[in-house]
Protein backbone atom coordinates (compact mmCIF):
# COMPACT_ATOMS: atom_id res chain seq x y z
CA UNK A 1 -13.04 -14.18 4.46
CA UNK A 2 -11.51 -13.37 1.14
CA UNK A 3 -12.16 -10.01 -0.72
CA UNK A 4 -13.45 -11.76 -3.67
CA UNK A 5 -16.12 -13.54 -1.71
CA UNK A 6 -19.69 -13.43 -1.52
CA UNK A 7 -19.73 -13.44 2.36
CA UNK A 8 -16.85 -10.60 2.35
CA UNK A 9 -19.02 -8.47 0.33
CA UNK A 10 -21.99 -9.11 2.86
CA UNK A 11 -19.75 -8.51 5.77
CA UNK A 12 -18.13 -5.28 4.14
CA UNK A 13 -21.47 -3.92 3.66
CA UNK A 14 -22.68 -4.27 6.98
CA UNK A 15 -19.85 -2.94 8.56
CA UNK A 16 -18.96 0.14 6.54
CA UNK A 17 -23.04 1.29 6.67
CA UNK A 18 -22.64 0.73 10.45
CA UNK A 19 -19.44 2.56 10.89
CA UNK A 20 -21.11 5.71 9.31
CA UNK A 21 -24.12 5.31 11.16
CA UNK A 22 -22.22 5.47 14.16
CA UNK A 23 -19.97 8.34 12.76
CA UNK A 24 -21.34 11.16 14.75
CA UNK A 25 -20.80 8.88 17.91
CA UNK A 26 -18.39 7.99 20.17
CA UNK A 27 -19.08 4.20 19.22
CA UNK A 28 -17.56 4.40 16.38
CA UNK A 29 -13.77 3.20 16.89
CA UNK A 30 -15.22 0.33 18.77
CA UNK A 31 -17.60 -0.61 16.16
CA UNK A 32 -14.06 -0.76 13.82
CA UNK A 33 -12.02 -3.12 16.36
CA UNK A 34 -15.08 -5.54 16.49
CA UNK A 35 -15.45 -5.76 13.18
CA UNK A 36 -11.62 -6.29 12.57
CA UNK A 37 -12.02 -8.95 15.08
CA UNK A 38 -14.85 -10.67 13.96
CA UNK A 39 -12.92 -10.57 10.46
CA UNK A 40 -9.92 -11.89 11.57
CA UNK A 41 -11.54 -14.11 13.91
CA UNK A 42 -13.22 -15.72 10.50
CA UNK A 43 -10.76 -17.60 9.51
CA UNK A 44 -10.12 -19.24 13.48
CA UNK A 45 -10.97 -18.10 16.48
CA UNK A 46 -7.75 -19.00 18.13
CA UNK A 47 -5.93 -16.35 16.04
CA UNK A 48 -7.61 -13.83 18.43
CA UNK A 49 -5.42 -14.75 21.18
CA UNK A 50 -2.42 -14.12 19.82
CA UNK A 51 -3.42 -10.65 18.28
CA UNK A 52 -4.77 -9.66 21.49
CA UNK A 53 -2.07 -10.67 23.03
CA UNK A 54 0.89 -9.01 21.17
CA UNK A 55 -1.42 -5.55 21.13
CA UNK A 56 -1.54 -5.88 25.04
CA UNK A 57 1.86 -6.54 25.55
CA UNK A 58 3.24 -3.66 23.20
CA UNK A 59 0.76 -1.09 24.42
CA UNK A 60 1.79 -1.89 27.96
CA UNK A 61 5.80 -2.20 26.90
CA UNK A 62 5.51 1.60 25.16
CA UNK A 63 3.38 2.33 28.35
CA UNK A 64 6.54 1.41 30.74
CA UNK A 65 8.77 2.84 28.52
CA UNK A 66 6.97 6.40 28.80
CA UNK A 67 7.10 6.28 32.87
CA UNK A 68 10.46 5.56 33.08
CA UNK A 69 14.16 7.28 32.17
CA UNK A 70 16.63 6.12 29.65
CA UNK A 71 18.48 4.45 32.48
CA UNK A 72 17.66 1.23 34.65
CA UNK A 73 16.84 2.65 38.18
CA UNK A 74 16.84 0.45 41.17
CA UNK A 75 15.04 -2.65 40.09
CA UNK A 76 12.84 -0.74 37.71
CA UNK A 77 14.28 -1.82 34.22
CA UNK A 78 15.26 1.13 31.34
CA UNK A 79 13.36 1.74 27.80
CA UNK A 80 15.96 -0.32 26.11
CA UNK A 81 15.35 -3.47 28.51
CA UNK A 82 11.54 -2.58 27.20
CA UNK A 83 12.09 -2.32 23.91
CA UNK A 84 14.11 -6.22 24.15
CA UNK A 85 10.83 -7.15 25.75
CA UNK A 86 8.84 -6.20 22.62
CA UNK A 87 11.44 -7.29 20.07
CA UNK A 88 12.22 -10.94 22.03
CA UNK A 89 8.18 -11.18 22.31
CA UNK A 90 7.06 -10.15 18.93
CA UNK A 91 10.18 -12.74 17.31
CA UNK A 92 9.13 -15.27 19.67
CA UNK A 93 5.51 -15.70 18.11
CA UNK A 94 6.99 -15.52 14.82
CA UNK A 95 9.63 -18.14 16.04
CA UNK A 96 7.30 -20.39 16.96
CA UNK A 97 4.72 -20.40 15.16
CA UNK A 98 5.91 -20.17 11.55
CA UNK A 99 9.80 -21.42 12.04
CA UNK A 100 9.56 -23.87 15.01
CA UNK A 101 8.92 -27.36 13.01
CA UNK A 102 11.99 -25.79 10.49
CA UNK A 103 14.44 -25.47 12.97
CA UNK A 104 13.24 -28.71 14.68
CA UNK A 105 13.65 -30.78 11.40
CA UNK A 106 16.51 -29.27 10.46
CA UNK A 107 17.87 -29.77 14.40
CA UNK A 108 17.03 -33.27 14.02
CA UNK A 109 18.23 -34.09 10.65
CA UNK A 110 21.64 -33.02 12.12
CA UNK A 111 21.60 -35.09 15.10
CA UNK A 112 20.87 -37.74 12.99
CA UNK A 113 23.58 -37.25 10.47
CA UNK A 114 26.19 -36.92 13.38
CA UNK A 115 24.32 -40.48 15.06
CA UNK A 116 23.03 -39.03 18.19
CA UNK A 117 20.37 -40.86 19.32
CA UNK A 118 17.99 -37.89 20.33
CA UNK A 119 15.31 -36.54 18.24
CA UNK A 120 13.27 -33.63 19.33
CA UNK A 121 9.78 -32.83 19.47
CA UNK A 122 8.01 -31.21 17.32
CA UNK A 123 5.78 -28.36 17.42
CA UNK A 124 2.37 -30.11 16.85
CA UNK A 125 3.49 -32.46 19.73
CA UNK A 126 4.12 -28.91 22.18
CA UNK A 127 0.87 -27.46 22.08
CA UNK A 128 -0.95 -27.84 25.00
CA UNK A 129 -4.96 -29.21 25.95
CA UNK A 130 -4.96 -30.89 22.42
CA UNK A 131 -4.68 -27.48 20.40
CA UNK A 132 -3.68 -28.10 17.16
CA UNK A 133 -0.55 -26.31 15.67
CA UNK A 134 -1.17 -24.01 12.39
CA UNK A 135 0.06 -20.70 11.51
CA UNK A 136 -2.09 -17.61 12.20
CA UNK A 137 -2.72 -16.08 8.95
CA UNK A 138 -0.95 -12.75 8.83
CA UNK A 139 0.93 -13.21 11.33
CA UNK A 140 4.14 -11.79 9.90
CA UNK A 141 2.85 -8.46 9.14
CA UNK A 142 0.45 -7.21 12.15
CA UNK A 143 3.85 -8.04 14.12
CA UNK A 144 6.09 -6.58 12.60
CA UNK A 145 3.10 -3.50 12.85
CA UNK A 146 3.40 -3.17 16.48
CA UNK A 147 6.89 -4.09 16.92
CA UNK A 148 7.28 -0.88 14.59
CA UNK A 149 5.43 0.84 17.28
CA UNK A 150 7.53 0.11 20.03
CA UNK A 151 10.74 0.93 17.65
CA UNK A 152 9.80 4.64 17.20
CA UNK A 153 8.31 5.45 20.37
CA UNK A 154 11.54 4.43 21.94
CA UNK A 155 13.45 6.69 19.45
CA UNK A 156 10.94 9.43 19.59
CA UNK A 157 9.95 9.60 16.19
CA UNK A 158 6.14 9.18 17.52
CA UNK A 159 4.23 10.04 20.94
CA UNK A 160 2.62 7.41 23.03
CA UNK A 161 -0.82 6.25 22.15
CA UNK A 162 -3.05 6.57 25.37
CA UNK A 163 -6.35 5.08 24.04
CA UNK A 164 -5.88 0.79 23.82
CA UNK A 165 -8.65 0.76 22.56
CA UNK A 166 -7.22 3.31 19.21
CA UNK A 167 -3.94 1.01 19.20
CA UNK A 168 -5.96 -2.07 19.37
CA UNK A 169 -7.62 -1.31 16.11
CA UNK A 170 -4.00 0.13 14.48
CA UNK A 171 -2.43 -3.20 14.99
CA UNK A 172 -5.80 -5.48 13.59
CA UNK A 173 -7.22 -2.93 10.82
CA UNK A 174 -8.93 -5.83 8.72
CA UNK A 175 -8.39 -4.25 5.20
CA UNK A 176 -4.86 -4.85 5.68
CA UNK A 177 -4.38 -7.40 8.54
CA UNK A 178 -3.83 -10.61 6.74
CA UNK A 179 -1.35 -8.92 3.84
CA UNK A 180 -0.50 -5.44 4.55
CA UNK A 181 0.34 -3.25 3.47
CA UNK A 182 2.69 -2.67 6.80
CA UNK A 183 1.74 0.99 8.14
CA UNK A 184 3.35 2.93 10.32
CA UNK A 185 1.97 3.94 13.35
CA UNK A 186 3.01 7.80 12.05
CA UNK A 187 0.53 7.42 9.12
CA UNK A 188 -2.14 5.30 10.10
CA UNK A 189 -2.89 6.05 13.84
CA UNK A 190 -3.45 9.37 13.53
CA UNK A 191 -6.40 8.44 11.00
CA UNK A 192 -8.51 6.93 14.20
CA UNK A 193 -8.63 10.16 15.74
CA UNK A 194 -11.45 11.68 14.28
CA UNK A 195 -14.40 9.30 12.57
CA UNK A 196 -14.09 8.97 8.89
CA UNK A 197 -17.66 10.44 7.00
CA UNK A 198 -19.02 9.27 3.88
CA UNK A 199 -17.28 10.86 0.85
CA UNK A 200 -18.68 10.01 -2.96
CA UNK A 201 -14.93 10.64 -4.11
CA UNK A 202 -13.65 8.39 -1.47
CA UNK A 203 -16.51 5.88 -2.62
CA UNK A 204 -15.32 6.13 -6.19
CA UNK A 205 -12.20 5.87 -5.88
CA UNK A 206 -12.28 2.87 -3.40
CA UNK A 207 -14.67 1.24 -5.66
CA UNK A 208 -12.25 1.82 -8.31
CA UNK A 209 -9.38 0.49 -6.59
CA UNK A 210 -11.23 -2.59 -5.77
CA UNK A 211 -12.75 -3.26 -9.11
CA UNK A 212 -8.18 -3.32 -10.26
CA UNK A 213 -7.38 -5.97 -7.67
CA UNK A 214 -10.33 -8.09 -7.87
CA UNK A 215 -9.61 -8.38 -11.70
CA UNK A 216 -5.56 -8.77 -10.94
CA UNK A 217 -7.08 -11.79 -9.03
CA UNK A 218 -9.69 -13.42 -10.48
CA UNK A 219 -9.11 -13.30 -13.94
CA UNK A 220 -5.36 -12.75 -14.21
CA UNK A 221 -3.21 -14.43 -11.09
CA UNK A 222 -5.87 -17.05 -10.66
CA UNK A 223 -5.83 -18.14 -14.68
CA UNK A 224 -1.95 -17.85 -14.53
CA UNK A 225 -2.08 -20.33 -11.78
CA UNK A 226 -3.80 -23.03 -13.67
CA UNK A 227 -0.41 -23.29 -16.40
CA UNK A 228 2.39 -22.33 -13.32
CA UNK A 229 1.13 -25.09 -11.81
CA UNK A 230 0.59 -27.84 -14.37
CA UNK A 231 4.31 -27.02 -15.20
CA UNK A 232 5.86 -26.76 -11.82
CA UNK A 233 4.27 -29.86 -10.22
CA UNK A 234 5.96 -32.19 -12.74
CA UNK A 235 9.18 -30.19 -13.41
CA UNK A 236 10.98 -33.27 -14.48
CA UNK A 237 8.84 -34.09 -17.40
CA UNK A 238 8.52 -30.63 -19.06
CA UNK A 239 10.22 -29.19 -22.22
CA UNK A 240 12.70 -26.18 -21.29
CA UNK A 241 10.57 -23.61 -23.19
CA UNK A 242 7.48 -24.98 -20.80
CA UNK A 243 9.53 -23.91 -17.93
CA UNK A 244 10.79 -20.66 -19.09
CA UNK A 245 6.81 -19.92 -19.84
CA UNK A 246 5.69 -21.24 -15.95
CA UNK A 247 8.60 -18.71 -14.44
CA UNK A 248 7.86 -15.80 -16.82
CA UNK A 249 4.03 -16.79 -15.95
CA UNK A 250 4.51 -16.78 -12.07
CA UNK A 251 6.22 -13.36 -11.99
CA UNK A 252 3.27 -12.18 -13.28
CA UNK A 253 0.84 -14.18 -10.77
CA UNK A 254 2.50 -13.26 -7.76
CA UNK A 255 2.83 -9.66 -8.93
CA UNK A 256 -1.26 -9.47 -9.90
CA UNK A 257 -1.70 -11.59 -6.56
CA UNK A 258 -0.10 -9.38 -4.11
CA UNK A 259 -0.86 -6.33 -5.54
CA UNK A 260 -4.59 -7.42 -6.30
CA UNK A 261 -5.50 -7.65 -2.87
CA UNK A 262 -3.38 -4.73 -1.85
CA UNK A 263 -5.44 -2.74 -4.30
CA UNK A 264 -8.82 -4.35 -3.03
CA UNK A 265 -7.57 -3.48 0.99
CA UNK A 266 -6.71 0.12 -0.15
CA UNK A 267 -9.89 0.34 -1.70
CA UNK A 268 -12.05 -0.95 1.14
CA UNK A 269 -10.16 1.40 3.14
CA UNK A 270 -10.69 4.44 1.00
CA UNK A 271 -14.39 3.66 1.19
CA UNK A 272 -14.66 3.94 4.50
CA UNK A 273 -12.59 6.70 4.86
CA UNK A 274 -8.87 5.83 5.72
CA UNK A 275 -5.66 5.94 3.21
CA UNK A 276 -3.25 3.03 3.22
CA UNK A 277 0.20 3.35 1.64
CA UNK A 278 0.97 1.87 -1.94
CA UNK A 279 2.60 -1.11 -1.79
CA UNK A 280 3.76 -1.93 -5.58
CA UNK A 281 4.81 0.59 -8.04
CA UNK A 282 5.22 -0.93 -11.68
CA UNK A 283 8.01 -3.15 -10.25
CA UNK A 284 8.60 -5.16 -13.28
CA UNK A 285 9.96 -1.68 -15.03
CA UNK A 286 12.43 -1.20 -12.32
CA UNK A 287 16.36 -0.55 -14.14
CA UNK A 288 18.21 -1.65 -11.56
CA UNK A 289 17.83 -4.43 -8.49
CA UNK A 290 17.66 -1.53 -5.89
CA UNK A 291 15.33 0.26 -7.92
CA UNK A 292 13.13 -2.96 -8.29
CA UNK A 293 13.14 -3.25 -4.47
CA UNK A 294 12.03 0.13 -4.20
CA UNK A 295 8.58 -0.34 -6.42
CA UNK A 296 8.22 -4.31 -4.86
CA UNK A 297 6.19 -4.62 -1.26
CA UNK A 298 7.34 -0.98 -0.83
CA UNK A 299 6.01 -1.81 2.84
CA UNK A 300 8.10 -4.44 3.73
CA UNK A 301 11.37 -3.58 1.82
CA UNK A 302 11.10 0.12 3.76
CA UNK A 303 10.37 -2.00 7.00
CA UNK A 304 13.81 -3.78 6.71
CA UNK A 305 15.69 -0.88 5.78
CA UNK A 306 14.34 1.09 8.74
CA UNK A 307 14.92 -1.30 11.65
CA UNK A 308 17.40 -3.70 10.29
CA UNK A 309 19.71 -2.36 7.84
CA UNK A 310 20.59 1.34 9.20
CA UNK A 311 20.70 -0.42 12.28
CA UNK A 312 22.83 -2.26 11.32
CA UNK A 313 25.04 0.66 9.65
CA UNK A 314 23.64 0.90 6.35
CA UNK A 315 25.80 2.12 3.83
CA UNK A 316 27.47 4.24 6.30
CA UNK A 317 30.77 2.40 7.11
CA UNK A 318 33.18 0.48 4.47
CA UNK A 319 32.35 -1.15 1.40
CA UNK A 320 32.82 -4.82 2.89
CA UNK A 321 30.73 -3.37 5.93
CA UNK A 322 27.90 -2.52 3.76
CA UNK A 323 27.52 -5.88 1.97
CA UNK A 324 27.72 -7.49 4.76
CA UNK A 325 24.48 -5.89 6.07
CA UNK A 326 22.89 -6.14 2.32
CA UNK A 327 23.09 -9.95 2.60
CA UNK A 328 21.74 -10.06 6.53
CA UNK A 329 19.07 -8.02 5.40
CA UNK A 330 17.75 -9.73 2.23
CA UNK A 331 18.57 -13.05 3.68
CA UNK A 332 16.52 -12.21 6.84
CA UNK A 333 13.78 -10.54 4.27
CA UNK A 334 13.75 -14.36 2.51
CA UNK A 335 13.46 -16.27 5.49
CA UNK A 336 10.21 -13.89 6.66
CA UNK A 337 8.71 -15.15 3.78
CA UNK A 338 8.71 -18.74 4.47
CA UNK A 339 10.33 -21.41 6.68
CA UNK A 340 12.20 -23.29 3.84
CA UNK A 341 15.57 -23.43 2.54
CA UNK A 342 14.17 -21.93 -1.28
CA UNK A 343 12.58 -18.71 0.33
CA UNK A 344 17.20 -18.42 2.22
CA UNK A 345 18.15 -19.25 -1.24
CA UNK A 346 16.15 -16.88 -2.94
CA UNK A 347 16.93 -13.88 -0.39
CA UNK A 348 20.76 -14.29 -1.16
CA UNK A 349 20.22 -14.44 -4.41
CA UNK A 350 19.11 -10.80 -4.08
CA UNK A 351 21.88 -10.11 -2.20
CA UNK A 352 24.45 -11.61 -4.19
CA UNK A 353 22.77 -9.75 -7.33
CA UNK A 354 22.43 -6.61 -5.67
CA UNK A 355 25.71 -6.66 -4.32
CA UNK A 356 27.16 -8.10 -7.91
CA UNK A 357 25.79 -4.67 -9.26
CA UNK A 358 25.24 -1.85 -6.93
CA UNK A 359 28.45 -0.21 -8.25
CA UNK A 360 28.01 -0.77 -11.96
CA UNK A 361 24.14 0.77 -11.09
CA UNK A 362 26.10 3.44 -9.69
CA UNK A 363 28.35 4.39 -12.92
CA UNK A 364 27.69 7.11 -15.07
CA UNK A 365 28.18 4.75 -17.72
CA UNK A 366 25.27 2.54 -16.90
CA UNK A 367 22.66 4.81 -16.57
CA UNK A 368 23.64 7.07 -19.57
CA UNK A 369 24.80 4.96 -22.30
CA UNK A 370 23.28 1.58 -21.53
CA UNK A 371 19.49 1.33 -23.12
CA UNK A 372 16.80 1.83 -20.70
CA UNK A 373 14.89 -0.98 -22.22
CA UNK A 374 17.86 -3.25 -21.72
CA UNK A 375 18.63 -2.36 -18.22
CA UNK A 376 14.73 -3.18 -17.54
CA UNK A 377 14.98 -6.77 -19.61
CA UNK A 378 18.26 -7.69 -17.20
CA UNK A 379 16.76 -7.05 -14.10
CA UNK A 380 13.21 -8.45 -15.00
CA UNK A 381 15.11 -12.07 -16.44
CA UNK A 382 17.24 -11.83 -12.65
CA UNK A 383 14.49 -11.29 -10.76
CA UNK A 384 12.85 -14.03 -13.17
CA UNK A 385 15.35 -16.28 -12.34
CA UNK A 386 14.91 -16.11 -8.42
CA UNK A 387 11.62 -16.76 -8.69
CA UNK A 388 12.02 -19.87 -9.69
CA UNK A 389 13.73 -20.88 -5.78
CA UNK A 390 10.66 -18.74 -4.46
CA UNK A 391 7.86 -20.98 -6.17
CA UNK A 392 9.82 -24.28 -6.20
CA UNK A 393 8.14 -26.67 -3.29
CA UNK A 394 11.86 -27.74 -2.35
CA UNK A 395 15.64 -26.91 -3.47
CA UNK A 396 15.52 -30.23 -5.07
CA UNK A 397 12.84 -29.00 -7.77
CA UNK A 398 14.31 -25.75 -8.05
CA UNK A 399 17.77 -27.30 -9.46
CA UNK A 400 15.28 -29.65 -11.32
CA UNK A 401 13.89 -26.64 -13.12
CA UNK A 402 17.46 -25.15 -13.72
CA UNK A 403 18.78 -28.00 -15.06
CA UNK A 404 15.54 -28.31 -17.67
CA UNK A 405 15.88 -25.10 -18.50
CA UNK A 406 19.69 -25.72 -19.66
CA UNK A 407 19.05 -29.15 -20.86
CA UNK A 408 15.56 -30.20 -21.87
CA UNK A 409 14.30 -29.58 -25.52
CA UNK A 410 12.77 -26.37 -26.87
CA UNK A 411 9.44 -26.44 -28.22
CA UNK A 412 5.97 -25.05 -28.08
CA UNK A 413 5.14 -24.40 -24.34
CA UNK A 414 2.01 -25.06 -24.91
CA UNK A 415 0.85 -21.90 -23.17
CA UNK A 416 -2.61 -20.25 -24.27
CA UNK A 417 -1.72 -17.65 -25.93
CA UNK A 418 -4.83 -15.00 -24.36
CA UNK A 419 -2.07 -15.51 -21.19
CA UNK A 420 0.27 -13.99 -23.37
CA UNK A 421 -1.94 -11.18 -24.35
CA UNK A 422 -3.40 -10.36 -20.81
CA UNK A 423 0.36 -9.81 -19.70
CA UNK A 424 1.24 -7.60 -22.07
CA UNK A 425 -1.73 -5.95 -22.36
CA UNK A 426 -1.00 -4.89 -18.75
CA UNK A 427 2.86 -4.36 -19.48
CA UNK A 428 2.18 -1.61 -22.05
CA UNK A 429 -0.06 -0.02 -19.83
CA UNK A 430 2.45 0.31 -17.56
CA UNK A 431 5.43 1.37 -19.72
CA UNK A 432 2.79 3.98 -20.74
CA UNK A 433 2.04 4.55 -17.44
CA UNK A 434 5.75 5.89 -17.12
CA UNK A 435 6.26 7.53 -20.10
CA UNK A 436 5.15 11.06 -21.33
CA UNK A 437 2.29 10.08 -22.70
CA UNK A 438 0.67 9.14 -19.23
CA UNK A 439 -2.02 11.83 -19.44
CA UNK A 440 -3.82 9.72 -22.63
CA UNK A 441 -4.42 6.93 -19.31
CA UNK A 442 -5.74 10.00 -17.22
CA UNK A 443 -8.26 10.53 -19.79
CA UNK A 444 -12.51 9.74 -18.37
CA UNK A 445 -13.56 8.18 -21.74
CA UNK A 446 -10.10 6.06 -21.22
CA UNK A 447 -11.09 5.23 -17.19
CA UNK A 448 -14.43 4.55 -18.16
CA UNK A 449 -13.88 2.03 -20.58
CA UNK A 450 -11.04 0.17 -18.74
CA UNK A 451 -13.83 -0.21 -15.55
CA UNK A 452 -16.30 -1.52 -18.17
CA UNK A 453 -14.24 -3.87 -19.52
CA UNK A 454 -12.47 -5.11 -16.56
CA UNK A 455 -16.27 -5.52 -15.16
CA UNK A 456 -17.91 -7.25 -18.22
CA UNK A 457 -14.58 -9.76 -18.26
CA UNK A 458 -15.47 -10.37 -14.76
CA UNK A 459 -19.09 -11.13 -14.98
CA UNK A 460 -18.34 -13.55 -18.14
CA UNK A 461 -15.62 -15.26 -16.33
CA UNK A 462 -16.60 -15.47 -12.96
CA UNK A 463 -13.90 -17.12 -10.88
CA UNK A 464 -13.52 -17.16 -6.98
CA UNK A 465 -9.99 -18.70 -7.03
CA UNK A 466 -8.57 -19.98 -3.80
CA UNK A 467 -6.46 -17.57 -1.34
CA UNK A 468 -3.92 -15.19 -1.97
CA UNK A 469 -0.41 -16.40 -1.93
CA UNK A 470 0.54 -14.07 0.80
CA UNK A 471 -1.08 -15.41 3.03
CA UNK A 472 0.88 -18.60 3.63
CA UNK A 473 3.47 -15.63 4.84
């Protein structure tokens, strides 16, 4: 079910009415993991398995790993041997079932380019009683939700959770199952302890929130789509200025994309009672790479620093030390978003870029004599610029796009030019956003008539789109 569907609408209805029916019951937590499951059981039924299955095995894991010391005894195995069984299970589903046919092409593509006659199988040929081979949407991120679990029970940062039937619905929320945002056990657990009630704030600002996304869909991402993709499917026969409009275009779908729906699953959230993190935070203003990665899937970009990069040392050691564990990280952080060469490319990129300037961002110079408004342009036109491996199908059209872009003639994009206006419509409402003269935005007669207008847009334009682009992650 999508959020900016008919039967999501039905289905939200029936189960937020329910839940607070059942408020003043005990029935009420179960009511939330059935519902959860029936929504992520929508889309297959087969997904259930494996969400079942990772909850059970990381509530039991955390469960050994409370009833036993720091140290192996006897045969009995120590947290840390544990914690490797919830890390080696949780990157073994991922392994599979999004990277398995990447590695096994790549695998065989080498073989063959070294002539040994073996070729191995691939995934859809490995699944057993004729099931067929797909990957579970949202996978990525309700795994990398209970691995997080496991990680900070086993450094004490939380306590164990005793109810599996309370961890159950942590790990398969629905408002944020398919797309996050990632929580942390620390922030949303502790919300299932005590049943939500209905609030008229909490229903006002939900619907609020929801009303944002569902126009950052419908009528912005989704019409953005139509000219990214006219351009990018036929990169080879498009002027340069045509690209340069279809990158500078998908920046802004992608951002009105993901943070649509994040704003829609925050706001079905807040109706019902329960706060989920913010996930974007005017990235496109950022002034430096770091600072961009700071306001971009805040959820994700905190998840890697937590259990990958100070693991790893952070900035803590030498200079050389700490790039090295920049480029792991945003080269791992590419390659969770898709099993392709582009989505390595484009990680690196980051890394290279952030490395390129982390101490220039650093320099007193930089961030008191250089322009604020140029700083912003540079790191909008990089981040521009990597989007381009990010929404190319393969590396080969990505350096087909490049070399347009540097070679092909300049002339009239052909881009309508209400695309142009929506965009920076939105962009000076964020630069006023961040400026002094925020409070004007704050204003009810301002609120009032930005819900009006985003709702009359919507009812002239209707469009249901197809699925959010985060999904395919």
């Amino acid at each position: 079910m999508l959020f900016h569907t008919w039967p999501f609408l039905i289905f939200f209805f029936v189960a937020v009415v329910v839940l607070w029916f059942l408020g003043r019951t005990r029935w009420w937590l179960a009511w939330l993991l059935v519902v959860s499951y029936v929504f992520y059981g929508w889309w297959n039924p087969y997904y259930l398995i494996l969400i079942f299955y990772s909850t059970l095995l990381d509530y039991l894991v955390v469960l050994a790993m409370d009833q036993c010391s720091t140290r192996s005894s006897g045969w009995l195995p120590g947290r840390r041997c544990w914690l490797l069984v919830s890390i080696v299970n949780n990157l073994a589903l991922l392994a599979f079932f999004k990277y398995a046919d990447f590695f096994i092409l790549n695998i065989n593509t080498l073989l063959h380019t070294i002539r040994v006659p073996v070729q191995l199988m691939m995934a859809e040929e490995m699944m057993p009683f004729g099931w067929t081979y797909l990957l579970p949407v949202g996978i990525s991120f309700y795994t990398f939700q209970s691995l997080s679990y496991s990680i900070d029970f086993y450094r004490g940062r939380i306590p164990r959770e005793r109810s599996f039937l309370r961890f159950a619905t942590f790990v398969s929320f629905f408002p944020q199952l398919v797309a996050g945002p990632i929580e942390r056990a620390s922030s949303l657990l502790p919300q299932f302890y005590r049943a939500p009630q209905f609030s008229w704030l909490n229903l006002t600002d939900g619907m609020s929130l929801f009303l944002v996304g569902l126009f950052k869909k419908v009528a912005l991402a989704n019409y953005l789509a139509h000219y990214v993709e006219r351009i990018y499917d036929q990169p080879e026969s498009c002027t340069a200025s045509s690209l340069v409009m279809a990158t500078f275009c998908f920046a802004w779908q992608i951002y009105f994309d993901f943070s649509g729906y994040t704003d829609m699953a925050r706001g079905v959230a807040r109706i019902m009672g329960f706060q989920l993190m913010q996930n974007f935070n005017n990235p496109y203003l950022a002034t430096s790479l770091g600072d961009f990665w700071s306001r971009w899937h805040i959820s994700l970009s905190s998840w890697f620093r937590d259990y990958v990069y100070i693991p790893l040392g952070g900035n803590r050691s030498s200079k050389w030390m700490t790039y090295r564990n920049l480029l792991l990280v945003f080269v791992i952080s590419g390659f969770w978003h898709g099993a392709a060469w582009t989505f390595i490319v484009w990680g690196a990129l980051h890394a290279v870029g952030t490395m390129a300037t982390r101490e220039l961002e650093r320099s007193s110079w930089y961030n008191e004599q250089v322009p604020r408004w140029l700083k912003q342009f540079a790191v909008f036109a990089f981040v521009c610029f990597a989007w381009i491996f990010f929404r190319a199908p393969t590396m080969g059209d990505a350096i087909t796009i490049i070399q347009g872009i540097a070679w092909n003639s300049w002339s009239e994009p052909g881009c309508p030019w209400l695309i142009l206006a929506m965009v920076g419509a939105v962009w000076v409402y964020q630069f006023i956003h961040e400026s002094k003269y925020r409070v004007i935005l704050q204003l009810p007669a301002v609120k009032i008539g930005l819900a009006i207008a985003m709702g009359i847009y919507l009812c002239l334009c209707p469009s249901t789109g197809g699925e959010f682009i985060y999904f395919q992650f």
